[in-house]
Every structure is written in C-alpha cells, then in structure tokens.
C-alpha atoms as a PDB file:
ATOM      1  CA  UNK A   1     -26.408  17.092   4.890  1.00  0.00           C
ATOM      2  CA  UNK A   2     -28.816  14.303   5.308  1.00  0.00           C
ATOM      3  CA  UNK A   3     -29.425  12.260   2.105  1.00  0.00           C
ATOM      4  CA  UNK A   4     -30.889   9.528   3.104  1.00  0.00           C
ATOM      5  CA  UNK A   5     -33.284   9.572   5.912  1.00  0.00           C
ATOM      6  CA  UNK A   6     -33.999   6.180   6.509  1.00  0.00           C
ATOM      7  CA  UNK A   7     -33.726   4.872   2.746  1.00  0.00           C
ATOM      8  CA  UNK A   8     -34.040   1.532   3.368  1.00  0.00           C
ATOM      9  CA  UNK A   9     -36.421   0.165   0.562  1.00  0.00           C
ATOM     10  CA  UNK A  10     -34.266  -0.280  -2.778  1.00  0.00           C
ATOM     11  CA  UNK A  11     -35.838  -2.476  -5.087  1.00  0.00           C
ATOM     12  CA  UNK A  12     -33.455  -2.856  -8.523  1.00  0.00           C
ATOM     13  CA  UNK A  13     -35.446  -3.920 -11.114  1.00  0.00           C
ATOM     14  CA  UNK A  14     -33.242  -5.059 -13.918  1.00  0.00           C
ATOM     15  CA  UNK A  15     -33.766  -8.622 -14.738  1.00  0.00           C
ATOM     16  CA  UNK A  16     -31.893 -10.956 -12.191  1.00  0.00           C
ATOM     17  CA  UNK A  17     -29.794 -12.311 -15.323  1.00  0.00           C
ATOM     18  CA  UNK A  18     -28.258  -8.975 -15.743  1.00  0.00           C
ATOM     19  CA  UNK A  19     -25.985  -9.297 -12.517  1.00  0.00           C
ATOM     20  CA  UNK A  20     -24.365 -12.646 -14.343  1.00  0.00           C
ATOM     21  CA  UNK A  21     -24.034 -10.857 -17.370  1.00  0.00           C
ATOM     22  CA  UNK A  22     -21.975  -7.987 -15.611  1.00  0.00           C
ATOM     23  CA  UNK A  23     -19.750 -11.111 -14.437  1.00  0.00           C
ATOM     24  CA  UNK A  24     -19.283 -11.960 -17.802  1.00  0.00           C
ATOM     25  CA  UNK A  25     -18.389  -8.600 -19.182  1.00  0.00           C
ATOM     26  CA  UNK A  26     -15.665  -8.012 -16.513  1.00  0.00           C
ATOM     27  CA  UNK A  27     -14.634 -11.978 -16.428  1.00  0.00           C
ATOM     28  CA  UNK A  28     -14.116 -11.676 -20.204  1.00  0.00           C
ATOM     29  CA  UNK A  29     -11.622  -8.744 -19.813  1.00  0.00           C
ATOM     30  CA  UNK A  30      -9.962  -9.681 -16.998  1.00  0.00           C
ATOM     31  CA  UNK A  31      -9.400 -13.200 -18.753  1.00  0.00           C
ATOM     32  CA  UNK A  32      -8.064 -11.394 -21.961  1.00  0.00           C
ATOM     33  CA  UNK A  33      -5.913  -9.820 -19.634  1.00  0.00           C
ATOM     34  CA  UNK A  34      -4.529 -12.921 -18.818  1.00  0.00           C
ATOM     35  CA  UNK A  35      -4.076 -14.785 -22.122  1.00  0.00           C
ATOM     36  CA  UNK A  36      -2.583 -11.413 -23.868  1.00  0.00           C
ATOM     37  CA  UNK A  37       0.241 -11.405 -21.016  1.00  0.00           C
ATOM     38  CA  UNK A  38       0.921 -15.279 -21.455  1.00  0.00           C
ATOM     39  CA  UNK A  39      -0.692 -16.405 -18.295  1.00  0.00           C
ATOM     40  CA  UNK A  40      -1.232 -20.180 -18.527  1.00  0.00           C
ATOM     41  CA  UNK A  41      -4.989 -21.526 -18.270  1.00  0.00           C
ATOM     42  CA  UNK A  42      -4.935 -21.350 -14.237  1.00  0.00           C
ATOM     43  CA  UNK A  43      -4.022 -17.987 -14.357  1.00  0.00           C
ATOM     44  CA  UNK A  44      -6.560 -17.033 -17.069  1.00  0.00           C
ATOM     45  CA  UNK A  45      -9.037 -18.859 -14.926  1.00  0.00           C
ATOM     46  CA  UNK A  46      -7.798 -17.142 -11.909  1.00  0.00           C
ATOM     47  CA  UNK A  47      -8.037 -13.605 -13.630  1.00  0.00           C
ATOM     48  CA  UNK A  48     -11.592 -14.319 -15.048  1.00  0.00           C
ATOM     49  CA  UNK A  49     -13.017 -15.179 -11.655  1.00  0.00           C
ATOM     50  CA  UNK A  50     -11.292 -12.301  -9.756  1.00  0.00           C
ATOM     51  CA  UNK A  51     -12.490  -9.572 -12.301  1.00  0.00           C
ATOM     52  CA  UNK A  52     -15.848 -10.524 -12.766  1.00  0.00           C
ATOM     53  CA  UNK A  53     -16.725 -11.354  -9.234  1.00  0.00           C
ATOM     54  CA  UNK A  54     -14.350  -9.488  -7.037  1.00  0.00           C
ATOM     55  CA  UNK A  55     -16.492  -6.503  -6.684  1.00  0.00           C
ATOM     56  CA  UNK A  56     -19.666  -8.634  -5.607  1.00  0.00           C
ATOM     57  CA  UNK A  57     -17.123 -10.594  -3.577  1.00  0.00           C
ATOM     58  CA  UNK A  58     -16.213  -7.445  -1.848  1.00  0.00           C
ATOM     59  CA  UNK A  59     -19.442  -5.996  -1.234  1.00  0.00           C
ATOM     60  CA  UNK A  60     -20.950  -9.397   0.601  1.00  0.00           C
ATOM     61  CA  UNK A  61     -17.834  -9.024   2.688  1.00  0.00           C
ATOM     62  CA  UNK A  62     -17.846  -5.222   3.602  1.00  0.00           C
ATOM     63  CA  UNK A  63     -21.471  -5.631   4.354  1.00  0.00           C
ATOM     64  CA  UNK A  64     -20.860  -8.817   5.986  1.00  0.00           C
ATOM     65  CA  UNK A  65     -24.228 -10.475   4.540  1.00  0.00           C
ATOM     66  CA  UNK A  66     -22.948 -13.826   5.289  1.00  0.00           C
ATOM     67  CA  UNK A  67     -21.602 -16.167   2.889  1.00  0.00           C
ATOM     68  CA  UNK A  68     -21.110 -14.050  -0.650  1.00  0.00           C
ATOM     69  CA  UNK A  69     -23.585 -14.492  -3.288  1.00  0.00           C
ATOM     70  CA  UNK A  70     -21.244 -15.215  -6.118  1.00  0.00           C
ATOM     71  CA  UNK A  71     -20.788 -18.688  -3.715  1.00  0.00           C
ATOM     72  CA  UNK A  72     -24.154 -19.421  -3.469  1.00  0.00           C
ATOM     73  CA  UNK A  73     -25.307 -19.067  -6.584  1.00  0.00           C
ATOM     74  CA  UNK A  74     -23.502 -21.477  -9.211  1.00  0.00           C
ATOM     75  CA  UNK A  75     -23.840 -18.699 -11.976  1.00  0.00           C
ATOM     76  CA  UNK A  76     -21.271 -16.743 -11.351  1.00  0.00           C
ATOM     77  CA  UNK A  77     -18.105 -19.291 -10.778  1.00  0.00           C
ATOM     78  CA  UNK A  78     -19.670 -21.228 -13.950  1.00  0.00           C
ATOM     79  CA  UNK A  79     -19.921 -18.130 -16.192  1.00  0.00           C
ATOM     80  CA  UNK A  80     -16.873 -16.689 -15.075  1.00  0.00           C
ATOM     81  CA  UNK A  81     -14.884 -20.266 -15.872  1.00  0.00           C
ATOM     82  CA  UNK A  82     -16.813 -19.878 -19.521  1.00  0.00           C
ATOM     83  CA  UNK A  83     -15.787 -16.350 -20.377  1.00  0.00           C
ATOM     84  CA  UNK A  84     -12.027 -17.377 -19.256  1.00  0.00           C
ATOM     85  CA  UNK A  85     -12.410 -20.545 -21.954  1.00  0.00           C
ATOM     86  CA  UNK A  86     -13.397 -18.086 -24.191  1.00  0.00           C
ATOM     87  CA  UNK A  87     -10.199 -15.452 -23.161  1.00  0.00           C
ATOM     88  CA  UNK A  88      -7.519 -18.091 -23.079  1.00  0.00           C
ATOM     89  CA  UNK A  89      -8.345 -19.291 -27.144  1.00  0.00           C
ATOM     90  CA  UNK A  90      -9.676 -16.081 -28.320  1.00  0.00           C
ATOM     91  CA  UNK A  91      -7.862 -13.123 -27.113  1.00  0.00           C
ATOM     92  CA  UNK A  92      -6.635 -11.874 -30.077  1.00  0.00           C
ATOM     93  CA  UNK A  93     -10.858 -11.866 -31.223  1.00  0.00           C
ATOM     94  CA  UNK A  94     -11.815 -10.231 -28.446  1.00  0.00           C
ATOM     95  CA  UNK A  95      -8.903  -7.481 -29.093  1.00  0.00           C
ATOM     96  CA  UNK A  96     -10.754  -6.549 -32.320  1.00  0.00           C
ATOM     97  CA  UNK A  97     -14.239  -5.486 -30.911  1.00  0.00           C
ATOM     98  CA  UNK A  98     -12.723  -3.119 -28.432  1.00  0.00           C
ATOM     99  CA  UNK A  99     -15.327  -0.503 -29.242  1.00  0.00           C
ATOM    100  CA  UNK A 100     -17.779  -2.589 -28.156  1.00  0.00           C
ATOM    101  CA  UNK A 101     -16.128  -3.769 -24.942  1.00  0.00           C
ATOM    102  CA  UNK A 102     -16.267  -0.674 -24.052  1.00  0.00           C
ATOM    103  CA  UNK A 103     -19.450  -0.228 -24.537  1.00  0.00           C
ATOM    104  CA  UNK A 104     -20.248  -3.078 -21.958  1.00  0.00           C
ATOM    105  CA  UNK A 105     -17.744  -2.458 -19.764  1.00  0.00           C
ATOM    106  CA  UNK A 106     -19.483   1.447 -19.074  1.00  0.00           C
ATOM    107  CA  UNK A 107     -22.578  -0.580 -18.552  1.00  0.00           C
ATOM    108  CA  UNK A 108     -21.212  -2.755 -16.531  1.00  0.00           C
ATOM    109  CA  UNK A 109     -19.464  -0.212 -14.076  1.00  0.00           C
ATOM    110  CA  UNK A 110     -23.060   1.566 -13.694  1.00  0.00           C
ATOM    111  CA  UNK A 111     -24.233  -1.299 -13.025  1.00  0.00           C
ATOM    112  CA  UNK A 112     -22.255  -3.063 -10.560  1.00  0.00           C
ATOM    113  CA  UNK A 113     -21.741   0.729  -9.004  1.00  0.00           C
ATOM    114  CA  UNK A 114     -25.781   0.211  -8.209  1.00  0.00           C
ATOM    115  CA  UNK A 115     -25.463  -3.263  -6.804  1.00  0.00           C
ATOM    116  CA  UNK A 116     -23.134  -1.614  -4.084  1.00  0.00           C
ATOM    117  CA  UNK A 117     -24.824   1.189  -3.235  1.00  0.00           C
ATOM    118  CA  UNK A 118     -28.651  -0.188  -2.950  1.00  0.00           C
ATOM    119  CA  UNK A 119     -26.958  -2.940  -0.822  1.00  0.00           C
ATOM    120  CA  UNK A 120     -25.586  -0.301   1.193  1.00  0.00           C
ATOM    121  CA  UNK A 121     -28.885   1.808   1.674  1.00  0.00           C
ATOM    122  CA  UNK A 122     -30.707  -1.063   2.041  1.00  0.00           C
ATOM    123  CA  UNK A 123     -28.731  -1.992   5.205  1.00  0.00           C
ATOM    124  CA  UNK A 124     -29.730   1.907   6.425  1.00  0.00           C
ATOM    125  CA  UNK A 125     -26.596   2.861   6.473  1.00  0.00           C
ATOM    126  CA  UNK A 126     -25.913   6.306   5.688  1.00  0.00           C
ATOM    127  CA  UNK A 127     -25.108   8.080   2.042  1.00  0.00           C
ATOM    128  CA  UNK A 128     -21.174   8.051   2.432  1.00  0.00           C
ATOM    129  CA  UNK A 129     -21.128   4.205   3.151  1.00  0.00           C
ATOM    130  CA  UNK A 130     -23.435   3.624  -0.057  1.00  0.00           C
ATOM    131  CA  UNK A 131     -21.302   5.680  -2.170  1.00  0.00           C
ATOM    132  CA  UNK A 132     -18.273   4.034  -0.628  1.00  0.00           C
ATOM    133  CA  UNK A 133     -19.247   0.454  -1.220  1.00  0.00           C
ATOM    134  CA  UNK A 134     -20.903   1.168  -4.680  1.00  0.00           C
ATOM    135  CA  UNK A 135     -17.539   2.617  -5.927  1.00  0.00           C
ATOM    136  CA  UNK A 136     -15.529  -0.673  -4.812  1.00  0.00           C
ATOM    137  CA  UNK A 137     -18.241  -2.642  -6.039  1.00  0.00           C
ATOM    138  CA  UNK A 138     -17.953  -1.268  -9.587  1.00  0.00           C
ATOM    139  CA  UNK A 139     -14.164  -1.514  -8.997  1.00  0.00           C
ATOM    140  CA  UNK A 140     -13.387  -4.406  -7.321  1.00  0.00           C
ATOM    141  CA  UNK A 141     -12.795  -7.064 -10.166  1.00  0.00           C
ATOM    142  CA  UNK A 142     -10.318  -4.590 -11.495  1.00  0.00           C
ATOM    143  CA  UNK A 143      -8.352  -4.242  -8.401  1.00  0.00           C
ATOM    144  CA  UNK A 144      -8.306  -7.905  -7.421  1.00  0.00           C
ATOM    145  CA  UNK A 145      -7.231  -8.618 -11.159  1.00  0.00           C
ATOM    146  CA  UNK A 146      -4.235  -5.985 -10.906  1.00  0.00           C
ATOM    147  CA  UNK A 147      -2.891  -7.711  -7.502  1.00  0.00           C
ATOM    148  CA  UNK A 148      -3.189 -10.931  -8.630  1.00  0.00           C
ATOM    149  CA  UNK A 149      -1.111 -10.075 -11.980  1.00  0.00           C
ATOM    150  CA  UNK A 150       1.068  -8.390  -9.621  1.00  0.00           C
ATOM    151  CA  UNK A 151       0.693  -4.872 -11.580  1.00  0.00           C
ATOM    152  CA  UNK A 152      -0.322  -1.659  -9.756  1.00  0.00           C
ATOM    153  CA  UNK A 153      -3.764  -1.178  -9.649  1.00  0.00           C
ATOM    154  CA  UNK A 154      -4.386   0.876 -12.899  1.00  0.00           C
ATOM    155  CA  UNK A 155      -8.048   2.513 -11.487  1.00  0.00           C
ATOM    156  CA  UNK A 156      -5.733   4.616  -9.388  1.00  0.00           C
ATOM    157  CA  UNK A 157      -3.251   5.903 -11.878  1.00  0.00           C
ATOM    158  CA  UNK A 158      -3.661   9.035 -14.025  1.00  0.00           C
ATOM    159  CA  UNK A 159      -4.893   8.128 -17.802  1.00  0.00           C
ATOM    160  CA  UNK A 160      -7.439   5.688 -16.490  1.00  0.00           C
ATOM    161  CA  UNK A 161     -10.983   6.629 -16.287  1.00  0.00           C
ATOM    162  CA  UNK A 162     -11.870   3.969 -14.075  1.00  0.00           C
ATOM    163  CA  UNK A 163     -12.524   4.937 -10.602  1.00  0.00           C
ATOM    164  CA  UNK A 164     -13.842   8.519 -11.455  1.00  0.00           C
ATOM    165  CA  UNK A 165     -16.451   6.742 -13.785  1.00  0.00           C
ATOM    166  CA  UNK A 166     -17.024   4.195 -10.715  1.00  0.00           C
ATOM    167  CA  UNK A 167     -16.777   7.125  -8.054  1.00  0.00           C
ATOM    168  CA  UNK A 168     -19.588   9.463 -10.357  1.00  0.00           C
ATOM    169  CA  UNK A 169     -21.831   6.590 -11.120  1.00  0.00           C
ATOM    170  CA  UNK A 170     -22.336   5.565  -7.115  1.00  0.00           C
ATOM    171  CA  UNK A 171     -22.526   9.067  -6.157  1.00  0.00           C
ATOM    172  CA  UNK A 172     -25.512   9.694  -8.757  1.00  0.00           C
ATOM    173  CA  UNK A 173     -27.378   6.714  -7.737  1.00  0.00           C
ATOM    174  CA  UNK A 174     -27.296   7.465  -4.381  1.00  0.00           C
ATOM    175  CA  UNK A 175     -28.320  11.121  -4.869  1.00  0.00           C
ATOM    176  CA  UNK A 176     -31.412  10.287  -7.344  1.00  0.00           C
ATOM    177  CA  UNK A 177     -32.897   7.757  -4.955  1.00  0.00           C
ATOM    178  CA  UNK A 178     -32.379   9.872  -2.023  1.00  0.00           C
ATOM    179  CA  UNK A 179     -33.988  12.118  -3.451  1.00  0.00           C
ATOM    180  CA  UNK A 180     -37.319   9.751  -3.906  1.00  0.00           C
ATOM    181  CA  UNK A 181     -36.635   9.142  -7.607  1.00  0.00           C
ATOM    182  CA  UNK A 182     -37.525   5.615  -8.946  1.00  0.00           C
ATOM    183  CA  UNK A 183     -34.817   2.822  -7.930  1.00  0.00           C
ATOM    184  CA  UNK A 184     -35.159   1.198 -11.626  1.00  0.00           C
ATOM    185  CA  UNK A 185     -35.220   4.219 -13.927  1.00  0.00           C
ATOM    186  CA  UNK A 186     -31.961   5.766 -11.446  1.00  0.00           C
ATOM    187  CA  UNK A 187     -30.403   2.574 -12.074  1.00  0.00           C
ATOM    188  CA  UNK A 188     -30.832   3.287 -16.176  1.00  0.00           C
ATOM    189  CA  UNK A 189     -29.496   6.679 -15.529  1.00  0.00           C
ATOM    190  CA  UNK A 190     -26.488   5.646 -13.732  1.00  0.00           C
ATOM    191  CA  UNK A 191     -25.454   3.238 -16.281  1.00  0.00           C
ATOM    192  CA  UNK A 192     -26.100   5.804 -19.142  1.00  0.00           C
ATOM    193  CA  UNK A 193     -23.914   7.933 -17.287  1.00  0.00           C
ATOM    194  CA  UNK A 194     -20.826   5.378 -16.302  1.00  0.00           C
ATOM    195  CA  UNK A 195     -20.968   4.538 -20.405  1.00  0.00           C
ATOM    196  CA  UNK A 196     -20.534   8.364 -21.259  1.00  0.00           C
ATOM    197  CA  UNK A 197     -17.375   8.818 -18.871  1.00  0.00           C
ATOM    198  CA  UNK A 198     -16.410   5.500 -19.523  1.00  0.00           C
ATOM    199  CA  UNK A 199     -16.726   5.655 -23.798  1.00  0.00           C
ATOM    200  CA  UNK A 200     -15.106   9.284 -23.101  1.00  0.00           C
ATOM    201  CA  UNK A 201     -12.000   8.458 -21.241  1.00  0.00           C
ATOM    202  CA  UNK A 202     -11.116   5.760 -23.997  1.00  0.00           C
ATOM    203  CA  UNK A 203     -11.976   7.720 -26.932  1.00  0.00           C
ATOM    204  CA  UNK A 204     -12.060  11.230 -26.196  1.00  0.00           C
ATOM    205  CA  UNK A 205      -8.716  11.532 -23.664  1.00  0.00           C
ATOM    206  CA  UNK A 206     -10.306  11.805 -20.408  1.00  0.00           C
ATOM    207  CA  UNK A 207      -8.271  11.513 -17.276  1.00  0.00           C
ATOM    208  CA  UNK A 208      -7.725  11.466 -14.187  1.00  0.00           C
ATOM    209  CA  UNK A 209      -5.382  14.437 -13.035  1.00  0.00           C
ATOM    210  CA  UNK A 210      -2.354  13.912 -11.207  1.00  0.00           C
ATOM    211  CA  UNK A 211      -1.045  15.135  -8.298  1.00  0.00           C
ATOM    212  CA  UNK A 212      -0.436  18.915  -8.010  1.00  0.00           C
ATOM    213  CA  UNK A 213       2.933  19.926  -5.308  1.00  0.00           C
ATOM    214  CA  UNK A 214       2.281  23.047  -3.948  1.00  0.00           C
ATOM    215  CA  UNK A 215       5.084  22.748  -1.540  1.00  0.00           C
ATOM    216  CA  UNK A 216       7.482  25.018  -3.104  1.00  0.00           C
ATOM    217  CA  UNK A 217       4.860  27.982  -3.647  1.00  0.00           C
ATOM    218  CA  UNK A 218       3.937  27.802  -0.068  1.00  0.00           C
ATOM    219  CA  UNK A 219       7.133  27.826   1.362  1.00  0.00           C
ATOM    220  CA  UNK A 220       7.918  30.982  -1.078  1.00  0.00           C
ATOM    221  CA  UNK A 221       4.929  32.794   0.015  1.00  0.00           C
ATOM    222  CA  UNK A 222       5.918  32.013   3.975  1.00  0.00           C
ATOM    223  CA  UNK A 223       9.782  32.924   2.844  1.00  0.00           C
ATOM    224  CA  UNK A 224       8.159  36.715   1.646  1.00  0.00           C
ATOM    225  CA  UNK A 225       6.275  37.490   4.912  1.00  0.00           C
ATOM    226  CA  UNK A 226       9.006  35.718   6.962  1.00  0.00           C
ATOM    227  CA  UNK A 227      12.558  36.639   5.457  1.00  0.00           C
ATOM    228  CA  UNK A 228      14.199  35.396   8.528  1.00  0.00           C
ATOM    229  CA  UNK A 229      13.801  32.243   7.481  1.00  0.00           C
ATOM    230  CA  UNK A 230      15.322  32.271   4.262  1.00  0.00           C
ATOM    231  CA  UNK A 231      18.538  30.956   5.192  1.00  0.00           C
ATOM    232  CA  UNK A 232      16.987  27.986   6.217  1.00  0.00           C
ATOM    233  CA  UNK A 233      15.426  27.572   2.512  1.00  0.00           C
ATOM    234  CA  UNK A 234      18.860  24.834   1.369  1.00  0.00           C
ATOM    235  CA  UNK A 235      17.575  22.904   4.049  1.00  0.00           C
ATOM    236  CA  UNK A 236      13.936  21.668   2.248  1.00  0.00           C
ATOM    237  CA  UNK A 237      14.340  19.466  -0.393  1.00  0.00           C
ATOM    238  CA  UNK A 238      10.487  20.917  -1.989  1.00  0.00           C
ATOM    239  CA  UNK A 239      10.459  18.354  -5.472  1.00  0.00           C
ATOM    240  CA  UNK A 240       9.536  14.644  -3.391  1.00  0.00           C
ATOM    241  CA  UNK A 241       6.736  13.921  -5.840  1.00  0.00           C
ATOM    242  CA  UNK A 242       8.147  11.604  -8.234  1.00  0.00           C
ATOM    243  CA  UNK A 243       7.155  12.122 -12.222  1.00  0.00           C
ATOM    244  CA  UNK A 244       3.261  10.688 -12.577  1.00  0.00           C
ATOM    245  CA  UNK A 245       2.947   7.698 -13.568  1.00  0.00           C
ATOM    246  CA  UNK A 246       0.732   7.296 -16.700  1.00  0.00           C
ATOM    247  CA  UNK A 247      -1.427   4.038 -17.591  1.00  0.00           C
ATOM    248  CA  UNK A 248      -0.244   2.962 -20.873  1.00  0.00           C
ATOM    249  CA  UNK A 249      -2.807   3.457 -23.396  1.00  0.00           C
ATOM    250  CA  UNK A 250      -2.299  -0.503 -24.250  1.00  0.00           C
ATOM    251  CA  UNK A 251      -4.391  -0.772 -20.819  1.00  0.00           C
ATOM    252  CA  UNK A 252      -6.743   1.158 -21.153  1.00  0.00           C
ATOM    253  CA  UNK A 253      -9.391  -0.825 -23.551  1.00  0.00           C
ATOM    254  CA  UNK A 254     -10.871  -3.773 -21.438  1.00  0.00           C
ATOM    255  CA  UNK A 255      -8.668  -6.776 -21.679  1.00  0.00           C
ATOM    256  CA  UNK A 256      -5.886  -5.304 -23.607  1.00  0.00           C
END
C-alpha cells in the first residue's frame, strides 16, 4: 500500500506561536509532576524542560535535521523554565483545573503528533516512518519525563490513554494528507481527534488492553490432536505473564 507517493510538500499552518504553546502545556505538567513528588527546583526545572521539549528534541534527532530547534530558538528553554516557576509554587493550583489540562494536553498530543509526521513526509520518507516519528513526537516529553523521575514509562502501561491517542492521531494525519486533503484543516482534525481519545480515556475509562496469554490454549489444542505428548504437559510452566500492571488513576490527569 502506497500512501504517500512522493508527499513531500507539508505546509502546517497554525500560527508559529502554537508550537511554544504545546511546550508550555506539556512543560507545565511535567513540572507539576515534579513539585507534587517533592522534587527540588532543579528537578522541577529538569522535568519541565524534558516534557515539553523532549518530543521536538527527539524528532530533530531521529530526522537528524542538524542542531534541534528547541536549541535554536530561545522560546522553548525560556518558556519551559517559566511554566516550571509556575509548577514548583503552584502545583497544588494547577491540580484543581484538571479538566482543563486535559483539555490542552489532547490538543497538545494532536498537535505535536503533526509536527512529527509532516517533518517526516516532508523529508519523503515513506508513511510508516511519518507515523513512527509523529507518535514519539507527541510522546516524547512524557517518556523522557518518566526516565528522568526514574518511574516506568506510564504511555506504555494499561489504564493510560497516552500512546493510543498519540499512535491514532499520527496515523490520521498521515492518512488525510496522503490522501491530498488540506495540511491545515488535517492538522485541526487530528487535534479534534487526540482531544476526544484523550478527554475519553480520563473521563470515560478508556484503556489500553493488556496482554492476552494464549499459551495454555494452544498447547491444549496441540495436546488434543497430539496425545502423545501429554506426558510431557508437567514440563511447561504456561502462566509467565506476570499480573498487568495498571497506571494509577493519580497519574493519569496531566501533572498529577
């Protein structure tokens, strides 16, 4: 399936402030992060700046585009120093407008998820790299954050809505312009559509499933057509999956 034939002219036509303001979004929560878990001010700062610029960070680096824009243009490092200000004295203030954190953050992941994936297409390469790099892109800040607090990653554990929201948003962008629609309006579309899995997963239970061990039920079906081998059945130990482990639901607003 070729999506992309030579899609090579991306033009994203949100206002260049809206990039910085993505920083900020992310930068706030990661720095709320920070201050709720009793980081000191370095490590607030530290948070800030790896959530809110990690997945640019990553995507200058993946497409190796020289040095990364969030360290050539002052912006970034200075609004992502402001928001953790902010984090470290207010966290507690912050805590009380989760609703509308969440709101931004689903806007945010759509957004970022573009950034990625018109990079990507703009380089010509083809629709799985796009959707690749869009996808870290939009998740990025919250892996960096996770390592650096030394917690596992949360956008791969079941009960966070994270990387399907991120993994959705790229693949829709990618598909709509592919398809010859207009880079701007899919950009609206993709964001509308990272806030509805994004609002979803924190208020109306959506999650990511987790893994499903089918070990046992094909070894039973192999033990029916091949009963010789039953006596080598005590040998298996079937149950190696450990019990899933579920986000807490304390993580799952942005910055709590």
């Amino acid at each position: 399936m070729d999506l992309t034939s030579e899609v090579t002219d991306v033009a994203l036509v949100l206002p260049s402030w809206t990039p910085v303001a993505a920083v900020a979004v992310s930068g706030l929560a990661g720095a709320t992060f920070a201050a709720r878990r009793g980081f000191d001010i370095v490590g607030v700062l530290g948070l800030a700046i790896a959530a809110g610029t990690g997945g640019l960070l990553l995507r200058d680096v993946l497409l190796q585009q020289g040095i990364p824009v969030v360290l050539t243009d002052p912006r970034y490092l200075v609004t992502a120093a402001i928001v953790a200000v902010i984090g470290f004295f207010f966290a507690g203030l912050i805590a009380q407008i989760g609703p509308a954190m969440v709101v931004l953050d689903g806007l945010s992941l759509g957004f970022l998820s573009t950034l990625g994936a018109g990079a990507t297409l703009n380089f010509g390469l083809p629709w799985q790299s796009a959707i690749f790099i869009g996808t870290i892109t939009a998740l990025g800040g919250l892996l960096l954050r996770d390592v650096m607090a030394g917690t596992p990653p949360e956008v791969f554990r079941p009960g966070v809505f994270y990387g399907i929201t991120a993994l959705v948003a790229a693949s829709v962008f990618v598909l709509l312009v592919s398809r010859g629609a207009d880079p701007g309006g899919s950009q609206l579309v993709t964001m509308i559509i990272a806030l509805i899995l994004r609002a979803g997963g924190e208020w109306l239970g959506w999650s990511g499933a987790p893994p499903v061990d089918l070990s046992a039920r094909a070894w039973h079906s192999w033990q029916r057509h091949h009963p010789e081998s039953g006596a080598e059945a005590d040998r298996f130990d079937l149950t190696l999956i450990e019990e899933p482990v579920h986000a807490d639901h304390d993580h799952r607003a942005p910055g709590s």
